[in-house]
PDB file of N, CA and C in Angstrom:
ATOM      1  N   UNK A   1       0.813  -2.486  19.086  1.00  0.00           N
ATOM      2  CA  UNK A   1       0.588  -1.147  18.579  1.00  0.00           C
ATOM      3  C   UNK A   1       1.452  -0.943  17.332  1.00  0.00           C
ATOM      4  N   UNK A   2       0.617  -0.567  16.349  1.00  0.00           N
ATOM      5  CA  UNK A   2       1.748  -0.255  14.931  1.00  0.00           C
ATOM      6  C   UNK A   2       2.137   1.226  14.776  1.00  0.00           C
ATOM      7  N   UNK A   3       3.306   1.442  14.324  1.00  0.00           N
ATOM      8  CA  UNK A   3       4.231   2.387  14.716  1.00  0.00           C
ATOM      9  C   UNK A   3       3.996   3.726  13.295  1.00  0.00           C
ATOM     10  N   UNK A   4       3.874   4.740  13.584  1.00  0.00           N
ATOM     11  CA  UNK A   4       3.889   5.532  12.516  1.00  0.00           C
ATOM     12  C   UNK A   4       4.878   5.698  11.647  1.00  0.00           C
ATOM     13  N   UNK A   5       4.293   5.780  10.170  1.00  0.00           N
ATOM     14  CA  UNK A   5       5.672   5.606   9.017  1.00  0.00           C
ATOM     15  C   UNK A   5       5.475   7.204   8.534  1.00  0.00           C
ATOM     16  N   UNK A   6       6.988   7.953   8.654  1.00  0.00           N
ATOM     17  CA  UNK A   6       6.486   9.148   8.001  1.00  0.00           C
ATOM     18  C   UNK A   6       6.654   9.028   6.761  1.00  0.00           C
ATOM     19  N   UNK A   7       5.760   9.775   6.098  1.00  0.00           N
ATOM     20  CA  UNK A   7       5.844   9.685   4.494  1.00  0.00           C
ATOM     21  C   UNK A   7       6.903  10.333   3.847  1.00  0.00           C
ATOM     22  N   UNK A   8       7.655  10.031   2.925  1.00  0.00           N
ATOM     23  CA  UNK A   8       8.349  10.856   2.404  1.00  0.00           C
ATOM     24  C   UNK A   8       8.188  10.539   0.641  1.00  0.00           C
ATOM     25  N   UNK A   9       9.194  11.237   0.083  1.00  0.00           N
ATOM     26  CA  UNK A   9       8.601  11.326  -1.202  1.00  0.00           C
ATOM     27  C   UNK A   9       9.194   9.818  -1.913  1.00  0.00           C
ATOM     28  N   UNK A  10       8.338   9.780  -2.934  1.00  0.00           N
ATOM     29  CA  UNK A  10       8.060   8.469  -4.064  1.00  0.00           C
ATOM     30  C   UNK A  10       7.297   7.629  -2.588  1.00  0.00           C
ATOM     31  N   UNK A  11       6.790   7.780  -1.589  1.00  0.00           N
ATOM     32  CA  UNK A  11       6.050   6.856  -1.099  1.00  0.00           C
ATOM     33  C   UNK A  11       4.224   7.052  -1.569  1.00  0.00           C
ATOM     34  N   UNK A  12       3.573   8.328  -2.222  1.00  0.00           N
ATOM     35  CA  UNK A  12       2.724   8.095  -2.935  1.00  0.00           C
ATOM     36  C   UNK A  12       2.877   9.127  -3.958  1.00  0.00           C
ATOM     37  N   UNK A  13       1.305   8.736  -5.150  1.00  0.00           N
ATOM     38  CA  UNK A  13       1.270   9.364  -5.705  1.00  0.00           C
ATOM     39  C   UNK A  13      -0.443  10.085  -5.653  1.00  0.00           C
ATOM     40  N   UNK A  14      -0.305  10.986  -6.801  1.00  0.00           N
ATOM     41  CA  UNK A  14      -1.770  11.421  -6.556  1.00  0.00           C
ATOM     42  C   UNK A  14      -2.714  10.890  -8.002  1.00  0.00           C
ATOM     43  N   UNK A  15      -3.941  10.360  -7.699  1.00  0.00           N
ATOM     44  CA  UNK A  15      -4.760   9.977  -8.572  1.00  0.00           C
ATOM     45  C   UNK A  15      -4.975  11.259  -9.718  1.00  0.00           C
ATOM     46  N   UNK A  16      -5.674  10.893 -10.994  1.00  0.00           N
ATOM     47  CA  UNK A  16      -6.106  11.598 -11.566  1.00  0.00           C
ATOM     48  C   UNK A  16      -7.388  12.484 -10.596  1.00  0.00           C
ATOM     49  N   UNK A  17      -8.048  11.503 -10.119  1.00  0.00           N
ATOM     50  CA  UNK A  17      -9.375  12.426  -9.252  1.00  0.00           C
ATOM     51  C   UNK A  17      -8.966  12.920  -7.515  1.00  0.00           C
ATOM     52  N   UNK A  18      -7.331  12.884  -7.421  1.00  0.00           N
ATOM     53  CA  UNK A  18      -6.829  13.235  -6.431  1.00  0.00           C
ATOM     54  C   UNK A  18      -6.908  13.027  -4.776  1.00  0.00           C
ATOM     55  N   UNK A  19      -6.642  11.308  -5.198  1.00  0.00           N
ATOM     56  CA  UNK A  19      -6.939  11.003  -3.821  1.00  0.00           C
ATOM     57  C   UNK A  19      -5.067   9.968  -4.262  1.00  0.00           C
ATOM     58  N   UNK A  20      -4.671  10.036  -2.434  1.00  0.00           N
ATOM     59  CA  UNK A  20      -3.246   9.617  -2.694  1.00  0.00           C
ATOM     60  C   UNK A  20      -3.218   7.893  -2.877  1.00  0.00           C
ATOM     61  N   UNK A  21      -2.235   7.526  -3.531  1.00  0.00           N
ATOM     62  CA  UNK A  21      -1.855   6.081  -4.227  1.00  0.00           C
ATOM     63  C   UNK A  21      -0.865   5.811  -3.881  1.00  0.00           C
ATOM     64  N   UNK A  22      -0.782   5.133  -2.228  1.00  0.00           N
ATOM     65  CA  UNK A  22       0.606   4.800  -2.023  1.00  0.00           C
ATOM     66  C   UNK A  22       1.067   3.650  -2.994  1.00  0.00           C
ATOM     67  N   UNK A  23       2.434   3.804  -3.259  1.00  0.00           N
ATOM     68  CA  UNK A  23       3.386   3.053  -4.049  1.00  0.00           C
ATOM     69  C   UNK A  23       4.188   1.930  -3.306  1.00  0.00           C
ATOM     70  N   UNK A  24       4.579   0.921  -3.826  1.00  0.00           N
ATOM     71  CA  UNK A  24       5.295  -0.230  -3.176  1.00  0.00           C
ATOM     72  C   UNK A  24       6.393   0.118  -2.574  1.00  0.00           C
ATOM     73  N   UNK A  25       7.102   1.302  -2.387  1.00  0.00           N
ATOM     74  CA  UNK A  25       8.324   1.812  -1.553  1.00  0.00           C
ATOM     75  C   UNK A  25       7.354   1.603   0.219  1.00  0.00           C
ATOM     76  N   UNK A  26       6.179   2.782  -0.074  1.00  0.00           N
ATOM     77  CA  UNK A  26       5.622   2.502   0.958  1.00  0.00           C
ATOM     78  C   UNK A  26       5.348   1.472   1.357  1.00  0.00           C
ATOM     79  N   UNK A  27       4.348   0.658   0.768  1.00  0.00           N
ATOM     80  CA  UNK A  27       4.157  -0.342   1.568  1.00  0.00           C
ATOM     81  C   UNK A  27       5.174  -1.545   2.084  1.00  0.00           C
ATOM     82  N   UNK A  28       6.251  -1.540   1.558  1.00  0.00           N
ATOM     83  CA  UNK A  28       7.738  -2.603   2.182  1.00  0.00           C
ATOM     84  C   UNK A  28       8.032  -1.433   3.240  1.00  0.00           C
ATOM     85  N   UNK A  29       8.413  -0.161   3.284  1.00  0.00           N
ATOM     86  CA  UNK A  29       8.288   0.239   4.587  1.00  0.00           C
ATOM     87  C   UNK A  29       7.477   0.139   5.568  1.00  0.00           C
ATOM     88  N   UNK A  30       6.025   0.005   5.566  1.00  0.00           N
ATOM     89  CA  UNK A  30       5.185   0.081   6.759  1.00  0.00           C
ATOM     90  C   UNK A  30       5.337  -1.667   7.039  1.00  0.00           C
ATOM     91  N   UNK A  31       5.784  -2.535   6.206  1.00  0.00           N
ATOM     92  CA  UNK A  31       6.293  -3.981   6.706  1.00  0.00           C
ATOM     93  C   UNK A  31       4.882  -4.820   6.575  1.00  0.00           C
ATOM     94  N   UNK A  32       4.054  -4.335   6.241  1.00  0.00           N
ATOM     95  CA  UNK A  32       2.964  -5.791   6.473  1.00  0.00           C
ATOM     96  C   UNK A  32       1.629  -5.498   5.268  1.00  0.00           C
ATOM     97  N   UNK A  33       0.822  -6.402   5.579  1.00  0.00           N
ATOM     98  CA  UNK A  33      -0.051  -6.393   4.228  1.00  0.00           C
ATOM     99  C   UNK A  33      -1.458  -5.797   4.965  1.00  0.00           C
ATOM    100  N   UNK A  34      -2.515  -5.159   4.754  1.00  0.00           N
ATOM    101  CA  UNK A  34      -3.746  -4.475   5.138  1.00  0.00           C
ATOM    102  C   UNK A  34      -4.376  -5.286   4.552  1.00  0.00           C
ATOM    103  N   UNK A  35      -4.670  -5.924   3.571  1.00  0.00           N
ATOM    104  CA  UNK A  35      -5.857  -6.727   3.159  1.00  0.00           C
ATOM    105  C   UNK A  35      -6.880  -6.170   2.572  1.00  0.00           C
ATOM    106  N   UNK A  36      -6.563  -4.520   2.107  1.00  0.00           N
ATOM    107  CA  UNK A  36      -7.270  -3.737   1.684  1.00  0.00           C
ATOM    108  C   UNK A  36      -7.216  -3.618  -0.006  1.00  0.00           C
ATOM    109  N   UNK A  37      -6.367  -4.331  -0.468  1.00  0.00           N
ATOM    110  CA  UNK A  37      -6.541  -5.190  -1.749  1.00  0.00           C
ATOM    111  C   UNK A  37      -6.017  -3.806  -2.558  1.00  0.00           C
ATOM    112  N   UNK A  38      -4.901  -2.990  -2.189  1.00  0.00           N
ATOM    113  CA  UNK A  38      -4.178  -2.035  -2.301  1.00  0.00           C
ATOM    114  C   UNK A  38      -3.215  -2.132  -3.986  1.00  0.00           C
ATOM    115  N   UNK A  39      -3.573  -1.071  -4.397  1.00  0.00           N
ATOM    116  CA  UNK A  39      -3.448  -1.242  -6.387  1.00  0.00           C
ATOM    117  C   UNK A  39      -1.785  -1.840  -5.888  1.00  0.00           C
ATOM    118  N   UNK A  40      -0.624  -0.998  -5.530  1.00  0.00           N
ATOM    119  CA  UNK A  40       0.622  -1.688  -5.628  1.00  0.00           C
ATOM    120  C   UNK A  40       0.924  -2.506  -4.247  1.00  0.00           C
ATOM    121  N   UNK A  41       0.364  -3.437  -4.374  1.00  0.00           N
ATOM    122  CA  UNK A  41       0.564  -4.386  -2.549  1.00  0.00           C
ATOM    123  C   UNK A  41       1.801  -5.122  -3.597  1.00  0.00           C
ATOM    124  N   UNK A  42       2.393  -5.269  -2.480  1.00  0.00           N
ATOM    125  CA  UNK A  42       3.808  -6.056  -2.888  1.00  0.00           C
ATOM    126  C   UNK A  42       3.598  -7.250  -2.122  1.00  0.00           C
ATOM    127  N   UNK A  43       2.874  -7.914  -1.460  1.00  0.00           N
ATOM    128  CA  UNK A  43       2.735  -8.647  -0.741  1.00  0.00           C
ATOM    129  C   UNK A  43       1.643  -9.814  -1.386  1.00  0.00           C
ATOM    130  N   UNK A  44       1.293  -9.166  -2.639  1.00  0.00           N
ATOM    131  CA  UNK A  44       0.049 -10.744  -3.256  1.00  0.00           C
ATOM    132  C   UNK A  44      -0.936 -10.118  -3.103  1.00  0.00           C
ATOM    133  N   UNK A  45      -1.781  -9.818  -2.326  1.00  0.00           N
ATOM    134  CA  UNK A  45      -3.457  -9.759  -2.183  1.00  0.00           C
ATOM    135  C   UNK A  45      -3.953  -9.679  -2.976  1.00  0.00           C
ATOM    136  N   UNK A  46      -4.873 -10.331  -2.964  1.00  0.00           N
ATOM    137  CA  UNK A  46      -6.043  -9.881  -4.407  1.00  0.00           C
ATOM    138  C   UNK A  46      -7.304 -10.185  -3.567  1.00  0.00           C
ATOM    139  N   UNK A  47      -8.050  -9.043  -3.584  1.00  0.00           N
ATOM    140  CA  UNK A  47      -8.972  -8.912  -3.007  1.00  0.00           C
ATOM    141  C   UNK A  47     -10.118  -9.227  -3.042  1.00  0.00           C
ATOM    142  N   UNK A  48     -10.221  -9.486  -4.368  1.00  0.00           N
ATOM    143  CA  UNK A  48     -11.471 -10.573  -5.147  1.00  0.00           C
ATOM    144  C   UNK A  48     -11.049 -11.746  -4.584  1.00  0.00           C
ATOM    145  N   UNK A  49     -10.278 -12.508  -4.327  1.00  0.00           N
ATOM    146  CA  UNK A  49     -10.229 -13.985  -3.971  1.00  0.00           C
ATOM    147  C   UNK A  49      -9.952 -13.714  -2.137  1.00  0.00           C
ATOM    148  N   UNK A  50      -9.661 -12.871  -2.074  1.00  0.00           N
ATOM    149  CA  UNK A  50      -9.035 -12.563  -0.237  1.00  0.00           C
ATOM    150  C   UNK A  50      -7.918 -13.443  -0.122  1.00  0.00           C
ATOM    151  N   UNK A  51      -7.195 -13.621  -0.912  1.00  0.00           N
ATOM    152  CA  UNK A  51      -5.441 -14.564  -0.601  1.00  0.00           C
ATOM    153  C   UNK A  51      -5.060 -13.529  -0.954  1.00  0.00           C
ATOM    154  N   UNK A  52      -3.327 -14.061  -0.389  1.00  0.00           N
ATOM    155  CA  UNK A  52      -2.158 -13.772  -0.614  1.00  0.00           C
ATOM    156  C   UNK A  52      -1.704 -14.632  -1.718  1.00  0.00           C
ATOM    157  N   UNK A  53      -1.030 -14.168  -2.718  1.00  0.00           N
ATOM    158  CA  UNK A  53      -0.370 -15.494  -3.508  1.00  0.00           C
ATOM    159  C   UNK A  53       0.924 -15.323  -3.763  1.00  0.00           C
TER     160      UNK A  53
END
């Protein structure tokens, strides 16, 4: 079971068309990679190829 991360601030931002953009603070807090090919993944993904690099 994965554990809830509460958000706090600089963990996103908001798009120009206002949908939220978590930032790489967040994602090294929630600890793992989604594979959802996420604009700041700190973890590699690229979602066009489906690796990690």
């Amino acid at each position: 079971m994965r554990k809830i991360i509460p958000i706090e601030e600089g963990d996103y931002y908001l798009s120009e068309k206002g949908y939220k953009v978590f930032t790489e603070q967040y994602h090294l807090k929630r600890g793992y990679c989604c594979e959802s090919g996420c604009r700041h993944c700190p973890y590699g993904f690229e979602k066009k190829t489906g690796k990690k690099q």
